[in-house]
C-alpha atoms as a PDB file:
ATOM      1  CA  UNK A   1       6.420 -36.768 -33.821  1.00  0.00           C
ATOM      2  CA  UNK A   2       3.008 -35.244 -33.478  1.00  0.00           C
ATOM      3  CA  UNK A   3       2.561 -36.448 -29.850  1.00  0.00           C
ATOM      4  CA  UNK A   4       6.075 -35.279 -28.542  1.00  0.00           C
ATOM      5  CA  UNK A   5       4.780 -31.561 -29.720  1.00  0.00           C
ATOM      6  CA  UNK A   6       1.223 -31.968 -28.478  1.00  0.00           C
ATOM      7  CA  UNK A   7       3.216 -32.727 -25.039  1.00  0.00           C
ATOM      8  CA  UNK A   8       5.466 -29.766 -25.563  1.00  0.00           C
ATOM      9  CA  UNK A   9       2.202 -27.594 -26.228  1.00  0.00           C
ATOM     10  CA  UNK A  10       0.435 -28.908 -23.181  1.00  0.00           C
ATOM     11  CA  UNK A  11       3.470 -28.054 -20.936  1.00  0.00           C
ATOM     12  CA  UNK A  12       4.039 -24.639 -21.925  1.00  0.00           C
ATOM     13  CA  UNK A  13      -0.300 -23.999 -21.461  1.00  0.00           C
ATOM     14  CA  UNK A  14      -0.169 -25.704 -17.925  1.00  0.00           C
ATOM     15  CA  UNK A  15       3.161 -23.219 -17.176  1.00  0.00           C
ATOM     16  CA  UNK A  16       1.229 -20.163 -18.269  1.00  0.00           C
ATOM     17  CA  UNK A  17      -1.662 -20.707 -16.807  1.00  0.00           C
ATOM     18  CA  UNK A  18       0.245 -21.749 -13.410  1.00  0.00           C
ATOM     19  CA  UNK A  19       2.270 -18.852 -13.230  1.00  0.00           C
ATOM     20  CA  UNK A  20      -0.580 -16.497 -14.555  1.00  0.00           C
ATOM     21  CA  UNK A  21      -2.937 -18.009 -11.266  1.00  0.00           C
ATOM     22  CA  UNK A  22      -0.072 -17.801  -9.019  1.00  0.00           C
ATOM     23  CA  UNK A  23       0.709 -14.433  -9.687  1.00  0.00           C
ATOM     24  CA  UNK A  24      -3.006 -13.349  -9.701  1.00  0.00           C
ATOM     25  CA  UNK A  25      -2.993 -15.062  -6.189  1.00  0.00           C
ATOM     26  CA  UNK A  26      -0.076 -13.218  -4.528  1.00  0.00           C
ATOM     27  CA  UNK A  27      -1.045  -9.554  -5.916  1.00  0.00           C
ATOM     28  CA  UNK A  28      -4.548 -10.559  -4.485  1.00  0.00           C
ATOM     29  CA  UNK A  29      -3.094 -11.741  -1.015  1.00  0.00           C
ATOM     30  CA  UNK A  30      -0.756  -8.620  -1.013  1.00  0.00           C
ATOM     31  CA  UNK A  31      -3.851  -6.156  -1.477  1.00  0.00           C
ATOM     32  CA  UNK A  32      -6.257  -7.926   0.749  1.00  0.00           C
ATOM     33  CA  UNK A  33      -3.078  -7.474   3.200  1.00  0.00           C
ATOM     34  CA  UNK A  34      -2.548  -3.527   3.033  1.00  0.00           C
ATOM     35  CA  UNK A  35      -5.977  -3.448   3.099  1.00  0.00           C
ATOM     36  CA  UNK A  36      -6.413  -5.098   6.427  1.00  0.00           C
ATOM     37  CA  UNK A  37      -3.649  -3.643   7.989  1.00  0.00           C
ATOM     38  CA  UNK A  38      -3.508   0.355   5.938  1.00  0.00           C
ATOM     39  CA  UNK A  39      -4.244   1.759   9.727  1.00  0.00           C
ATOM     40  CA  UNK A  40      -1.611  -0.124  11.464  1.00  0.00           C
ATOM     41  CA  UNK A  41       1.082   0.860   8.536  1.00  0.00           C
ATOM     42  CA  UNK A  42      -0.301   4.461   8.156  1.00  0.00           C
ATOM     43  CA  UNK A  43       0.228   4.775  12.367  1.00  0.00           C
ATOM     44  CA  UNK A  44       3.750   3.111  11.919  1.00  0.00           C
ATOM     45  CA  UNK A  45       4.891   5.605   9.193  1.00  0.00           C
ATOM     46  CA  UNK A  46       3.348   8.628  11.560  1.00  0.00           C
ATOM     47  CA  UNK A  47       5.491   7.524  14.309  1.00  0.00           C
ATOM     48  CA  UNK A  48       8.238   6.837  12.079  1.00  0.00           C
ATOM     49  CA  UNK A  49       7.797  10.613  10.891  1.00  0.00           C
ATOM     50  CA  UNK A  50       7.471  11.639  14.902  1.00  0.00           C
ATOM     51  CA  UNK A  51      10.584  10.322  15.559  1.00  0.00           C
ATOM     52  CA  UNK A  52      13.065  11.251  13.341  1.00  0.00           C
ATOM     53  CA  UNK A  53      11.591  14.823  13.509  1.00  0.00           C
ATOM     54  CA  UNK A  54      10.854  17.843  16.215  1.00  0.00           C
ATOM     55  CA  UNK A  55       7.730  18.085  14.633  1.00  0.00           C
ATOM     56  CA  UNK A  56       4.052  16.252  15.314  1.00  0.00           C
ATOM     57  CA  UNK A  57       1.583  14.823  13.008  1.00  0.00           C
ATOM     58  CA  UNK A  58      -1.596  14.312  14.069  1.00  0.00           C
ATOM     59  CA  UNK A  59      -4.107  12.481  10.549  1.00  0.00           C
ATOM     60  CA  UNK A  60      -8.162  11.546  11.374  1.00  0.00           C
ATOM     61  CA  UNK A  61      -8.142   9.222   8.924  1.00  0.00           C
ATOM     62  CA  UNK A  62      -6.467   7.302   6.185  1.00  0.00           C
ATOM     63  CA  UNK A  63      -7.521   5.019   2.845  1.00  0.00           C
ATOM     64  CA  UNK A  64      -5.009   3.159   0.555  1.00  0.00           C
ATOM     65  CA  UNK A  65      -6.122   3.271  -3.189  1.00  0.00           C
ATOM     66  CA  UNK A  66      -3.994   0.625  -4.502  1.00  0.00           C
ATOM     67  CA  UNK A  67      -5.668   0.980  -8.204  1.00  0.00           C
ATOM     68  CA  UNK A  68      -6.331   5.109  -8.375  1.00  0.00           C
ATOM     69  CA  UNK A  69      -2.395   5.656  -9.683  1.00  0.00           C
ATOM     70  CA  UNK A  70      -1.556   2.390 -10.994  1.00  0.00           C
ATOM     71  CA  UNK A  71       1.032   1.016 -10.878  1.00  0.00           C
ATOM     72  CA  UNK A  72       1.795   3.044  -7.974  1.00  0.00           C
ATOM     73  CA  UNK A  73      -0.227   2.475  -4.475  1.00  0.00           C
ATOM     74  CA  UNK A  74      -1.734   5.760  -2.915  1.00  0.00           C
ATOM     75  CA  UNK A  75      -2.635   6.532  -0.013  1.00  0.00           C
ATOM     76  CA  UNK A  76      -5.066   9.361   0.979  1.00  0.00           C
ATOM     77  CA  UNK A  77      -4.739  11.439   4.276  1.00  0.00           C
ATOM     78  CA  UNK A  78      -7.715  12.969   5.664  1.00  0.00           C
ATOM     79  CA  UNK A  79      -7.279  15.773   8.431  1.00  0.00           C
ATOM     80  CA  UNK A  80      -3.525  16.129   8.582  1.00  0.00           C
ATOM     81  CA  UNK A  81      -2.170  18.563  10.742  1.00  0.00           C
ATOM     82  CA  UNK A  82       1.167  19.187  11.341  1.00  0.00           C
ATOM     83  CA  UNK A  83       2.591  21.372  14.806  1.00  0.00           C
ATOM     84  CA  UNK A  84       6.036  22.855  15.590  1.00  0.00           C
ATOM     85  CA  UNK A  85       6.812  20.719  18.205  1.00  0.00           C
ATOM     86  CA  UNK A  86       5.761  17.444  20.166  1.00  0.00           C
ATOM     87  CA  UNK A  87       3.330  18.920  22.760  1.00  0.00           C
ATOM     88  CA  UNK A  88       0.993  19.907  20.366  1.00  0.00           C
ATOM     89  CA  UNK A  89       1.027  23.725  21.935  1.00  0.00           C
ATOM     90  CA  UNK A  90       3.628  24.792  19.653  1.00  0.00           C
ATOM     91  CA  UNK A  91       2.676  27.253  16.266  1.00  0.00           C
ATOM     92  CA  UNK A  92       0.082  25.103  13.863  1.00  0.00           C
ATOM     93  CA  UNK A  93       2.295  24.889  10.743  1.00  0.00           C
ATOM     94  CA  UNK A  94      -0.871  23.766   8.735  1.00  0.00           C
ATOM     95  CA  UNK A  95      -4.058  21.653   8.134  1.00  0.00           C
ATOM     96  CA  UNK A  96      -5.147  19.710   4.814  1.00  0.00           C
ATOM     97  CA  UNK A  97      -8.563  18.381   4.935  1.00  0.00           C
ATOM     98  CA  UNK A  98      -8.021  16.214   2.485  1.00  0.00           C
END
Protein backbone atom coordinates (compact mmCIF):
# COMPACT_ATOMS: atom_id res chain seq x y z
CA UNK A 1 0.00 0.00 0.00
CA UNK A 2 2.87 2.30 0.73
CA UNK A 3 4.35 1.97 -2.81
CA UNK A 4 1.00 2.55 -4.77
CA UNK A 5 0.98 6.15 -2.80
CA UNK A 6 4.69 6.82 -3.16
CA UNK A 7 3.72 6.33 -7.06
CA UNK A 8 0.70 8.53 -6.70
CA UNK A 9 3.05 11.22 -4.95
CA UNK A 10 5.69 10.97 -7.62
CA UNK A 11 3.06 11.54 -10.40
CA UNK A 12 1.41 14.47 -9.11
CA UNK A 13 5.41 16.16 -8.40
CA UNK A 14 6.47 15.21 -12.06
CA UNK A 15 2.82 16.96 -13.25
CA UNK A 16 3.59 20.10 -11.30
CA UNK A 17 6.76 20.53 -12.06
CA UNK A 18 5.93 19.78 -15.93
CA UNK A 19 3.29 22.11 -16.20
CA UNK A 20 5.07 24.75 -13.89
CA UNK A 21 8.36 24.50 -16.68
CA UNK A 22 6.06 24.49 -19.51
CA UNK A 23 4.29 27.38 -18.59
CA UNK A 24 7.50 29.26 -17.51
CA UNK A 25 8.66 28.33 -21.12
CA UNK A 26 5.75 29.75 -23.17
CA UNK A 27 5.40 33.18 -21.09
CA UNK A 28 9.26 33.31 -21.74
CA UNK A 29 8.91 32.54 -25.59
CA UNK A 30 5.87 34.98 -25.73
CA UNK A 31 8.03 37.94 -24.17
CA UNK A 32 11.23 37.25 -25.96
CA UNK A 33 8.61 37.44 -29.03
CA UNK A 34 7.02 41.05 -28.45
CA UNK A 35 10.24 41.92 -27.65
CA UNK A 36 11.77 41.11 -30.97
CA UNK A 37 9.09 42.17 -32.95
CA UNK A 38 7.47 45.54 -30.45
CA UNK A 39 8.56 47.80 -33.71
CA UNK A 40 6.93 45.75 -36.29
CA UNK A 41 3.54 45.49 -34.00
CA UNK A 42 3.80 49.17 -32.79
CA UNK A 43 4.07 50.18 -36.92
CA UNK A 44 1.11 47.70 -37.59
CA UNK A 45 -1.19 49.27 -34.91
CA UNK A 46 -0.06 52.98 -36.37
CA UNK A 47 -1.23 51.98 -39.69
CA UNK A 48 -4.08 50.26 -38.33
CA UNK A 49 -4.92 53.72 -36.55
CA UNK A 50 -4.07 55.57 -40.17
CA UNK A 51 -6.52 53.73 -41.75
CA UNK A 52 -9.56 53.61 -40.11
CA UNK A 53 -9.09 57.39 -39.40
CA UNK A 54 -8.66 60.97 -41.39
CA UNK A 55 -6.10 61.60 -39.07
CA UNK A 56 -2.01 60.83 -39.07
CA UNK A 57 0.23 59.57 -36.45
CA UNK A 58 3.58 60.02 -36.76
CA UNK A 59 5.72 58.15 -33.02
CA UNK A 60 9.96 58.35 -32.94
CA UNK A 61 10.06 55.65 -30.92
CA UNK A 62 8.44 52.89 -28.98
CA UNK A 63 9.37 50.29 -25.84
CA UNK A 64 7.04 47.49 -24.53
CA UNK A 65 7.30 47.11 -20.65
CA UNK A 66 5.73 43.84 -20.28
CA UNK A 67 6.46 43.83 -16.27
CA UNK A 68 5.95 47.88 -15.36
CA UNK A 69 1.83 47.24 -15.00
CA UNK A 70 1.65 43.68 -14.41
CA UNK A 71 -0.40 41.80 -15.36
CA UNK A 72 -1.07 44.13 -18.04
CA UNK A 73 1.70 44.75 -20.98
CA UNK A 74 2.55 48.53 -21.64
CA UNK A 75 3.78 50.05 -24.09
CA UNK A 76 5.51 53.50 -24.05
CA UNK A 77 5.32 56.06 -27.00
CA UNK A 78 7.99 58.47 -27.38
CA UNK A 79 7.39 61.60 -29.74
CA UNK A 80 3.79 61.11 -30.77
CA UNK A 81 2.30 63.55 -32.83
CA UNK A 82 -0.88 63.50 -34.14
CA UNK A 83 -2.11 65.94 -37.51
CA UNK A 84 -5.59 66.72 -38.90
CA UNK A 85 -5.22 65.03 -41.90
CA UNK A 86 -2.95 62.54 -43.98
CA UNK A 87 -0.53 65.02 -45.66
CA UNK A 88 0.92 66.02 -42.65
CA UNK A 89 0.18 69.96 -43.62
CA UNK A 90 -3.02 69.93 -41.93
CA UNK A 91 -3.47 71.82 -38.10
CA UNK A 92 -0.94 69.88 -35.46
CA UNK A 93 -3.60 68.55 -33.04
CA UNK A 94 -0.72 67.81 -30.49
CA UNK A 95 2.72 66.40 -29.43
CA UNK A 96 3.59 64.14 -26.25
CA UNK A 97 7.19 63.68 -25.71
CA UNK A 98 6.77 61.00 -23.80
Amino acid sequence: MKSGLLKTRKFWIKSTTALFLISTILVTVLISTIYWKQDKVVQELINKFNNDFKAHVEIKESHISPFENFPHMSIDLENLTLYEDETKKGVHIFDIHD
